[in-house]
N, C-alpha and C. Protein backbone atom coordinates (compact mmCIF):
# COMPACT_ATOMS: atom_id res chain seq x y z
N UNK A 1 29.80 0.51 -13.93
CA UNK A 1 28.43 0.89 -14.19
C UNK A 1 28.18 2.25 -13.53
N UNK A 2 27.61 3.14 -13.95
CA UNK A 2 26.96 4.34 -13.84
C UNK A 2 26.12 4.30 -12.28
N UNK A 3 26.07 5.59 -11.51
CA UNK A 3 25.19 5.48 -10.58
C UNK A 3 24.71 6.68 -10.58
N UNK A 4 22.82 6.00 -10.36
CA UNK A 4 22.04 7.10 -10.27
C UNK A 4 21.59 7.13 -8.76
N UNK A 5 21.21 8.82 -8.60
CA UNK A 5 20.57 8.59 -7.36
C UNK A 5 19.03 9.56 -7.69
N UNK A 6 17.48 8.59 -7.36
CA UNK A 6 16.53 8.87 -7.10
C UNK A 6 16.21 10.77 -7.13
N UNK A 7 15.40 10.89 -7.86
CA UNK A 7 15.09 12.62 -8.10
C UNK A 7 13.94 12.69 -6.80
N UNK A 8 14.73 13.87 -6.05
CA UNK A 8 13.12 14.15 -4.52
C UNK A 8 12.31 14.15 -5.15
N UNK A 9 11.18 13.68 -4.81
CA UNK A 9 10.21 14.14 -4.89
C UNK A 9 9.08 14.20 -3.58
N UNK A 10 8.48 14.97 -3.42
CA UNK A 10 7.00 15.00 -2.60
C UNK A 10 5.93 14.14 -2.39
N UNK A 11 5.32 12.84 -1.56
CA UNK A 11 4.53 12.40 -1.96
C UNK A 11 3.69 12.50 -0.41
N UNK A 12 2.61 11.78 -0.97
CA UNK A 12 1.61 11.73 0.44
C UNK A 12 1.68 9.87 0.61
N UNK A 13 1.41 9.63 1.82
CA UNK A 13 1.72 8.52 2.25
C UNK A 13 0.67 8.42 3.96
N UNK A 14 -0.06 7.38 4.26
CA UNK A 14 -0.57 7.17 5.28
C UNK A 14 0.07 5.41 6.16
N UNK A 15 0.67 5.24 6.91
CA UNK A 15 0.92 3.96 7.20
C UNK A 15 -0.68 3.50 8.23
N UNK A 16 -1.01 2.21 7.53
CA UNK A 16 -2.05 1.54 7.94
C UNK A 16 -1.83 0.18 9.24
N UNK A 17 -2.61 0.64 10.40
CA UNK A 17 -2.71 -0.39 11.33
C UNK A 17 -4.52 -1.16 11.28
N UNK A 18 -4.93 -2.15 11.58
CA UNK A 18 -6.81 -2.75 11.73
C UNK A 18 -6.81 -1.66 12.67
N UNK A 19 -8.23 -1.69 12.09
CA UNK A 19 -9.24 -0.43 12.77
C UNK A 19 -8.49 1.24 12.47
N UNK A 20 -7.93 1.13 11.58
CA UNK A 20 -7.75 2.66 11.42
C UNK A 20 -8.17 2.69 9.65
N UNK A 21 -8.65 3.84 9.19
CA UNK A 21 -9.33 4.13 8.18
C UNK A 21 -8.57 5.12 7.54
N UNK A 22 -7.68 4.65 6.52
CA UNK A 22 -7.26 4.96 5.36
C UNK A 22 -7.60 4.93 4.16
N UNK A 23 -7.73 6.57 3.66
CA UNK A 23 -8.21 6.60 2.06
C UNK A 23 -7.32 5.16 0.92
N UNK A 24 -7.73 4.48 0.07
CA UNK A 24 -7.64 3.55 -0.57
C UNK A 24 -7.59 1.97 -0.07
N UNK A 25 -7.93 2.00 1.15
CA UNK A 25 -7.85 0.98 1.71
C UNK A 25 -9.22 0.74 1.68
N UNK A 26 -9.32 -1.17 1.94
CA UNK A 26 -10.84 -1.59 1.72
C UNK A 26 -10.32 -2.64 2.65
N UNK A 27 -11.21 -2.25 4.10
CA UNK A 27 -11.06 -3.41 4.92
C UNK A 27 -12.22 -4.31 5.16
N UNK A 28 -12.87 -4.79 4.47
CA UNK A 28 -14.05 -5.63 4.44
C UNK A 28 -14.19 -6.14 2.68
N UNK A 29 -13.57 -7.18 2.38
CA UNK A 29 -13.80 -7.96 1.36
C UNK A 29 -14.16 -9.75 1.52
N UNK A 30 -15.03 -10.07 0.29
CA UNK A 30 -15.55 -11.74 0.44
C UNK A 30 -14.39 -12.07 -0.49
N UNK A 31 -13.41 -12.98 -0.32
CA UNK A 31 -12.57 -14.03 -1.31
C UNK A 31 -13.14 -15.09 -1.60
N UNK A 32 -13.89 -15.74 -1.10
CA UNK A 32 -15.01 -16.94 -1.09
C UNK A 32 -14.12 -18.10 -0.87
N UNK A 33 -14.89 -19.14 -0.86
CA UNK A 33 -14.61 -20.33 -0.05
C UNK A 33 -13.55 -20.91 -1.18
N UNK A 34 -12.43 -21.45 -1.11
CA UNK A 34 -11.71 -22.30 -1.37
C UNK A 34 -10.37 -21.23 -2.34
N UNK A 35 -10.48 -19.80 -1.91
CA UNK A 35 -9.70 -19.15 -2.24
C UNK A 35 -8.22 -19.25 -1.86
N UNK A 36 -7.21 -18.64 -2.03
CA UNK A 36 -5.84 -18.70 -1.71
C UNK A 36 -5.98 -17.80 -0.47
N UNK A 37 -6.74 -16.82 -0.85
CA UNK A 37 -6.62 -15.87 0.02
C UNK A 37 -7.34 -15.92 0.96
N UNK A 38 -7.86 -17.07 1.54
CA UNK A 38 -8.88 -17.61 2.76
C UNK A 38 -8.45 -17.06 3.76
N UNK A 39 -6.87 -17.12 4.13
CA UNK A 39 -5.99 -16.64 5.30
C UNK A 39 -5.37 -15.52 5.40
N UNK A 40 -5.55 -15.07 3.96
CA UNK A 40 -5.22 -13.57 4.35
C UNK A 40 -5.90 -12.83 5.13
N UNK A 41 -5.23 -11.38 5.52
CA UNK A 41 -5.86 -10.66 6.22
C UNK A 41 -7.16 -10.28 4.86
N UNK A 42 -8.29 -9.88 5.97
CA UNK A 42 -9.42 -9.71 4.81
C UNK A 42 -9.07 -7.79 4.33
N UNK A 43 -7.97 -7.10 3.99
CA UNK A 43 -7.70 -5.61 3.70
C UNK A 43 -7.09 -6.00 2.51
N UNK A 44 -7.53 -5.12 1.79
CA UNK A 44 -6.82 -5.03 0.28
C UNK A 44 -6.96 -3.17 -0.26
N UNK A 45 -5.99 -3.18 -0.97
CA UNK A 45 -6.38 -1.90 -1.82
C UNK A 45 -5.89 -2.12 -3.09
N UNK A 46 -6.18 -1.05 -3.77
CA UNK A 46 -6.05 -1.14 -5.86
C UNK A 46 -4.50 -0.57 -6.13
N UNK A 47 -4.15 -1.70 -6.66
CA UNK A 47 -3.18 -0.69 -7.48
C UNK A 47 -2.89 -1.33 -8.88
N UNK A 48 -3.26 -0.20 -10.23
CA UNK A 48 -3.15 -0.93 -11.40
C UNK A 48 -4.21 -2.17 -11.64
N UNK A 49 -5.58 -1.53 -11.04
CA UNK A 49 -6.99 -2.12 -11.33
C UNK A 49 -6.41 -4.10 -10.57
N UNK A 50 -5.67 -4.03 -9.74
CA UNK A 50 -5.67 -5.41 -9.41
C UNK A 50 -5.36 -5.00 -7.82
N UNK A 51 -6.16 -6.24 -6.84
CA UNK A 51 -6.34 -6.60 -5.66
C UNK A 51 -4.81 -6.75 -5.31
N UNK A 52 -4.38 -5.91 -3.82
CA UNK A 52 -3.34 -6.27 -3.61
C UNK A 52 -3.64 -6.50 -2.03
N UNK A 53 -3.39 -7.95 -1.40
CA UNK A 53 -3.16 -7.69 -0.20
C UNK A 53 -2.18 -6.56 1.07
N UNK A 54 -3.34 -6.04 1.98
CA UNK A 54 -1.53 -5.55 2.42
C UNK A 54 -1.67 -5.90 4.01
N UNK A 55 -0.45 -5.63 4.99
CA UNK A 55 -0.43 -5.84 6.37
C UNK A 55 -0.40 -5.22 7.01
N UNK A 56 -0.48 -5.00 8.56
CA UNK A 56 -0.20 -3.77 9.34
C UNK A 56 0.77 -3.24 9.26
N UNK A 57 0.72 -1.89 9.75
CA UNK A 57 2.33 -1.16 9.16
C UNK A 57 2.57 -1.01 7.93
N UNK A 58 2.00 -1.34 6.66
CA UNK A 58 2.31 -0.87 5.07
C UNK A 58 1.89 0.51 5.30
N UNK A 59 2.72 1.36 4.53
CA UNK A 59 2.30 2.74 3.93
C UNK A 59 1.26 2.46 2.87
N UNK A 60 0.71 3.49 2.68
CA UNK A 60 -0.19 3.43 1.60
C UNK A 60 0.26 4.49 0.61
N UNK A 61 0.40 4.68 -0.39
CA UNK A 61 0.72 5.69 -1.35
C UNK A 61 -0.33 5.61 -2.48
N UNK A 62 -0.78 6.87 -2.63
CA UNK A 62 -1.78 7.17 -3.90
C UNK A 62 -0.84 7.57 -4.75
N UNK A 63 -1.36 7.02 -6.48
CA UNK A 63 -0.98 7.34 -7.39
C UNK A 63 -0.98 8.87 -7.88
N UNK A 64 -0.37 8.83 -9.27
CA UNK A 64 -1.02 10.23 -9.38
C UNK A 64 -2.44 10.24 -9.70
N UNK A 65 -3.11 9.68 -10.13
CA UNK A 65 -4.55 9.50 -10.25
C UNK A 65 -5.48 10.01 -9.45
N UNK A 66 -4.96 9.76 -8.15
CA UNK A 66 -5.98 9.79 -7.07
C UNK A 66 -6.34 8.93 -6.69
N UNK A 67 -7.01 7.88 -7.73
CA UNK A 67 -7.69 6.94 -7.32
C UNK A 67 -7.52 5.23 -7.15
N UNK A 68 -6.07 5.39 -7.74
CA UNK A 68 -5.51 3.99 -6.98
C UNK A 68 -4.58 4.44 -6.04
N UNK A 69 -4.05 3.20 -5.67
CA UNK A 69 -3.07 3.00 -4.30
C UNK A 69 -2.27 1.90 -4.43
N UNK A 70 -1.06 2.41 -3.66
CA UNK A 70 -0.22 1.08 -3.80
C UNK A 70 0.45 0.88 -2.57
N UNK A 71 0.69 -0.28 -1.63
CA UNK A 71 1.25 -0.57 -0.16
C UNK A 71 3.05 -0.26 -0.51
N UNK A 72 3.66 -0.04 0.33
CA UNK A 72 5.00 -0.08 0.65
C UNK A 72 5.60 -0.68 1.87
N UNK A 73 6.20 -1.27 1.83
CA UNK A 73 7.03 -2.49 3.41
C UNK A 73 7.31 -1.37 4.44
N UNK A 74 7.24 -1.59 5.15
CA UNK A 74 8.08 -0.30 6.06
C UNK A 74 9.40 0.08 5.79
N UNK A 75 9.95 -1.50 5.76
CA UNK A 75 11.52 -0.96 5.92
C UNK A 75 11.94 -0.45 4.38
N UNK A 76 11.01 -0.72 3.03
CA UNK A 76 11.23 -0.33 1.85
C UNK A 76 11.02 1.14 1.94
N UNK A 77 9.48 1.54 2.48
CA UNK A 77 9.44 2.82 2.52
C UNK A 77 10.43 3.76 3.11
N UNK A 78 11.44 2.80 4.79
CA UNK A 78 12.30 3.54 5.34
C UNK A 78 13.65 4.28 4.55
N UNK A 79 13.83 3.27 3.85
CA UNK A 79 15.27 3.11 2.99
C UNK A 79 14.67 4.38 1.29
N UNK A 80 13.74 4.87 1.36
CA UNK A 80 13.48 5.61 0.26
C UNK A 80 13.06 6.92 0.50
N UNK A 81 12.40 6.95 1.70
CA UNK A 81 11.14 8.37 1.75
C UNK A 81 11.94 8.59 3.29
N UNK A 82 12.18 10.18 3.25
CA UNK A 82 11.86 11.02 4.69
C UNK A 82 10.86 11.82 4.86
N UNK A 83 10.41 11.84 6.03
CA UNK A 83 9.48 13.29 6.33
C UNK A 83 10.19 14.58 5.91
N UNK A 84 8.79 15.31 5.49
CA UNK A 84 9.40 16.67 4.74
C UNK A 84 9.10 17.73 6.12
């Protein structure tokens, strides 16, 4: 099989800890009573118009849009992205 390797590219990225305030992040949401997500942490952000939980330490990455966002693992983000 063929191997590709990933084209650089440039992106912006913020890693999120509670109590720090990151663009696409929404740390104050209601799931309401008898939800799945009772125990989640109450932080979510958008990506692809749907609720995604995320945890401390996720990166955050904006689309090209601007206006969504999508979380990344640490160690996913480690194994893909360097500082420029």
């Amino acid at each position: 099989m063929a191997k590709f390797r990933r084209k650089p590219i440039v992106i912006e990225a913020e890693q999120w800890f509670p109590g720090r305030d990151v663009k696409g992040v929404h740390q104050h949401f209601d799931v309401g009573i008898g939800s799945e997500l009772d125990s989640a942490p109450h932080v979510h952000t958008i990506h692809k118009n749907q609720m995604v939980i995320i945890e401390p330490g996720d990166w955050i990455i904006p689309e090209g849009d601007g206006e969504h966002f999508y979380p990344c693992k640490p160690d996913i983000f480690e194994k893909t992205y360097e500082p420029v």
